[in-house]
N, C-alpha and C. Protein backbone atom coordinates (compact mmCIF):
# COMPACT_ATOMS: atom_id res chain seq x y z
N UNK A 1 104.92 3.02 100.89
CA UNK A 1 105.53 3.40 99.64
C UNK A 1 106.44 2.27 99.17
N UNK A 2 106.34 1.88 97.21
CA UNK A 2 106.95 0.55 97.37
C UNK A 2 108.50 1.40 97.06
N UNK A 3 109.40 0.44 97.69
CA UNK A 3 110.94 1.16 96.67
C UNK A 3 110.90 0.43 95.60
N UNK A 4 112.46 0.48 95.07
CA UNK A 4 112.91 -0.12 93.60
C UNK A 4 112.80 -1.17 93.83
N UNK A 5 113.05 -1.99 94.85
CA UNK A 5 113.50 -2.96 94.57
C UNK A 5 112.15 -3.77 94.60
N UNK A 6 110.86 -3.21 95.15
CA UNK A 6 109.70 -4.32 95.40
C UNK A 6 108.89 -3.97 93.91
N UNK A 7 109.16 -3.19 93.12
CA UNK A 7 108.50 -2.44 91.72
C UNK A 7 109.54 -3.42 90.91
N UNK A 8 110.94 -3.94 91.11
CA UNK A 8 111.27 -4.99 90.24
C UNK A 8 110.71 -6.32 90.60
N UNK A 9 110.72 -6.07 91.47
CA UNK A 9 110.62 -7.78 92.22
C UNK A 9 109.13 -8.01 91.85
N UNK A 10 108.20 -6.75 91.49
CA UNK A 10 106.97 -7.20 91.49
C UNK A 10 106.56 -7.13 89.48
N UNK A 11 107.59 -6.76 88.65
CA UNK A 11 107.86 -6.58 87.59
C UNK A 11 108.28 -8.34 87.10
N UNK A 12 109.15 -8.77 87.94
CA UNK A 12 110.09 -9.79 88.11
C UNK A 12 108.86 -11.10 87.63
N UNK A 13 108.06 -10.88 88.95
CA UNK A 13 107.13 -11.89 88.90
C UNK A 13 105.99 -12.17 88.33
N UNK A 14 105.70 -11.16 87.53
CA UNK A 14 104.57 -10.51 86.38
C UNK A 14 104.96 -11.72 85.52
N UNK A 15 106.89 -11.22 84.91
CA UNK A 15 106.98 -11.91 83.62
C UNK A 15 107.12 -13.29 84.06
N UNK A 16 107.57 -13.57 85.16
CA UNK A 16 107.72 -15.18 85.22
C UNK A 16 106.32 -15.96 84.82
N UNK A 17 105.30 -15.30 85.78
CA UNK A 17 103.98 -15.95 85.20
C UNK A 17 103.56 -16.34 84.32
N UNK A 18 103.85 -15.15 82.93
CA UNK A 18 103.83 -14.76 81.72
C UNK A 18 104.25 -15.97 80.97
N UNK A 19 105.60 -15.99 81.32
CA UNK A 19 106.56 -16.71 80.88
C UNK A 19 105.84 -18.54 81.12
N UNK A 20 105.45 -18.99 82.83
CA UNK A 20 105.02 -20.26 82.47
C UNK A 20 103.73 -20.23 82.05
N UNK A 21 102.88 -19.36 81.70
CA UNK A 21 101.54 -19.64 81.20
C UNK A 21 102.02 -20.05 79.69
N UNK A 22 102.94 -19.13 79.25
CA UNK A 22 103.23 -19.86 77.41
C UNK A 22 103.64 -20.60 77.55
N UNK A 23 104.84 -21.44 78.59
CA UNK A 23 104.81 -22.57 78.30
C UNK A 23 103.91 -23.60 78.83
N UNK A 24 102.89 -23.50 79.62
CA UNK A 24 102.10 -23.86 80.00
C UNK A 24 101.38 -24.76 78.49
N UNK A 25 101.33 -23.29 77.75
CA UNK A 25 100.52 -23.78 76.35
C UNK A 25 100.85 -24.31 75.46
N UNK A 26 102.61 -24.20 74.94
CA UNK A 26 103.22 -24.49 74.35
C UNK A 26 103.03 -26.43 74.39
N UNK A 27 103.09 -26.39 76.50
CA UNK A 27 103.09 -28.06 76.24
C UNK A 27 101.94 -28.71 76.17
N UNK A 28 100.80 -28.20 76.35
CA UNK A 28 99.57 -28.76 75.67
C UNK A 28 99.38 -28.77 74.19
N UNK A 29 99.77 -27.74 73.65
CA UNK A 29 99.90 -27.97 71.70
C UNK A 29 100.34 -29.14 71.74
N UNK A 30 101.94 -29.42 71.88
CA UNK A 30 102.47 -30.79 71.92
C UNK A 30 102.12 -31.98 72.26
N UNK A 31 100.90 -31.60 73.38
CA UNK A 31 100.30 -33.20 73.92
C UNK A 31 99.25 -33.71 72.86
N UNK A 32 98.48 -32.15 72.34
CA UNK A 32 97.62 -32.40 71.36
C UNK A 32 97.89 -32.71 70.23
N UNK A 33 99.34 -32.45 69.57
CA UNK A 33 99.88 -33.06 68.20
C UNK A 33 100.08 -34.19 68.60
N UNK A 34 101.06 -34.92 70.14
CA UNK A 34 101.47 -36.34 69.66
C UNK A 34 99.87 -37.20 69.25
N UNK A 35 98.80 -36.77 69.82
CA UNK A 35 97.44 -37.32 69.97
C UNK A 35 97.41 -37.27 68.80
N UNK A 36 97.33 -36.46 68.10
CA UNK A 36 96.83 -36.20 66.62
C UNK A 36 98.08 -37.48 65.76
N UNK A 37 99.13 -36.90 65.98
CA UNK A 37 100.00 -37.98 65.29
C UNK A 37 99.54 -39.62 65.39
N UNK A 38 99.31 -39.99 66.76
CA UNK A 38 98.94 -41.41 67.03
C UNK A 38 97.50 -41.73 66.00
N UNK A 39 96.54 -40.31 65.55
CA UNK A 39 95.81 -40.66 65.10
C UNK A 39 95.78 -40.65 63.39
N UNK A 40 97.32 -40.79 63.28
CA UNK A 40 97.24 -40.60 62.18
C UNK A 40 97.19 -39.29 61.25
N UNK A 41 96.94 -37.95 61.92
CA UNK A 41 96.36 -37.13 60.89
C UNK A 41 98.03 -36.48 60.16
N UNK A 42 97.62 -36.08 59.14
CA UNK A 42 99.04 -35.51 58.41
C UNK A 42 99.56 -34.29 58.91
N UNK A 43 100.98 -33.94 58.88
CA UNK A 43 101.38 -33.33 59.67
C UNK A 43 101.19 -32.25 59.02
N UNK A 44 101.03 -31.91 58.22
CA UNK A 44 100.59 -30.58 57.19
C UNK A 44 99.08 -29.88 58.50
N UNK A 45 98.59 -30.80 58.46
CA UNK A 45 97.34 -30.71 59.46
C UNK A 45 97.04 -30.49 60.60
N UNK A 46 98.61 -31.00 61.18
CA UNK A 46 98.51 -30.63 62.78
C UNK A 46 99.41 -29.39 63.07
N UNK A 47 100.15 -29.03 62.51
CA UNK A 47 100.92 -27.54 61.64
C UNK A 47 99.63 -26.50 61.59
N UNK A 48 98.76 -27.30 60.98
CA UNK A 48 98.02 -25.79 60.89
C UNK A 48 96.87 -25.78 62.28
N UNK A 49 96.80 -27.14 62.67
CA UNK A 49 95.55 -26.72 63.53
C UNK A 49 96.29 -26.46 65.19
N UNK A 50 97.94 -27.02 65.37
CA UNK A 50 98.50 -26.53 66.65
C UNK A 50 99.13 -25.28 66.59
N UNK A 51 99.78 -24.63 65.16
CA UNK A 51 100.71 -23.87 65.16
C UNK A 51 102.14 -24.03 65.35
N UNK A 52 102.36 -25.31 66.01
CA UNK A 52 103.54 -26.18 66.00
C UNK A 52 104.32 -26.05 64.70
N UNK A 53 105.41 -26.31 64.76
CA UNK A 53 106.20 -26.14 63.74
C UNK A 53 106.16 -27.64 63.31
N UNK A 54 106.61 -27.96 61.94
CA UNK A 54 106.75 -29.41 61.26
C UNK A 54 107.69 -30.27 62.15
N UNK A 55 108.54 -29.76 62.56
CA UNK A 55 109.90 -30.39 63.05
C UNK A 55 108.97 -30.71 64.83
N UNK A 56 108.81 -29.66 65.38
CA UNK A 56 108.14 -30.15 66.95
C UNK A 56 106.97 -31.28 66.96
N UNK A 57 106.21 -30.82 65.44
CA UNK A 57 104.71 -31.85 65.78
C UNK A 57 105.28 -33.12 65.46
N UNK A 58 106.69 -33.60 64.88
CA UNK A 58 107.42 -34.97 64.35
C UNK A 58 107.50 -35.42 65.94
């Protein structure tokens, strides 16, 4: 039988996962805008195709 404390602890580690898989993704968007930036494309463009905000894809 689990107690409280292994139902948080196992709650606990759910969201951590959670938590680095988005940023997991977050820092691949970014690797894929600076790429895009080096290639020139407009930032209007990499806004819409990373979801990145104007200010992060700079």
């Amino acid at each position: 039988m689990a107690t409280k404390f292994d139902e948080l602890f196992a709650k606990y580690l759910e969201e951590d996962r959670a938590e680095n898989r988005n940023l997991g993704i977050e820092e691949s968007r970014k690797e894929i805008a600076i790429k895009m930036k080096q290639k020139a494309m407009p930032i209007a463009d990499i806004h819409d195709i990373t979801g990145l905000s104007y200010i992060a894809a700079l």
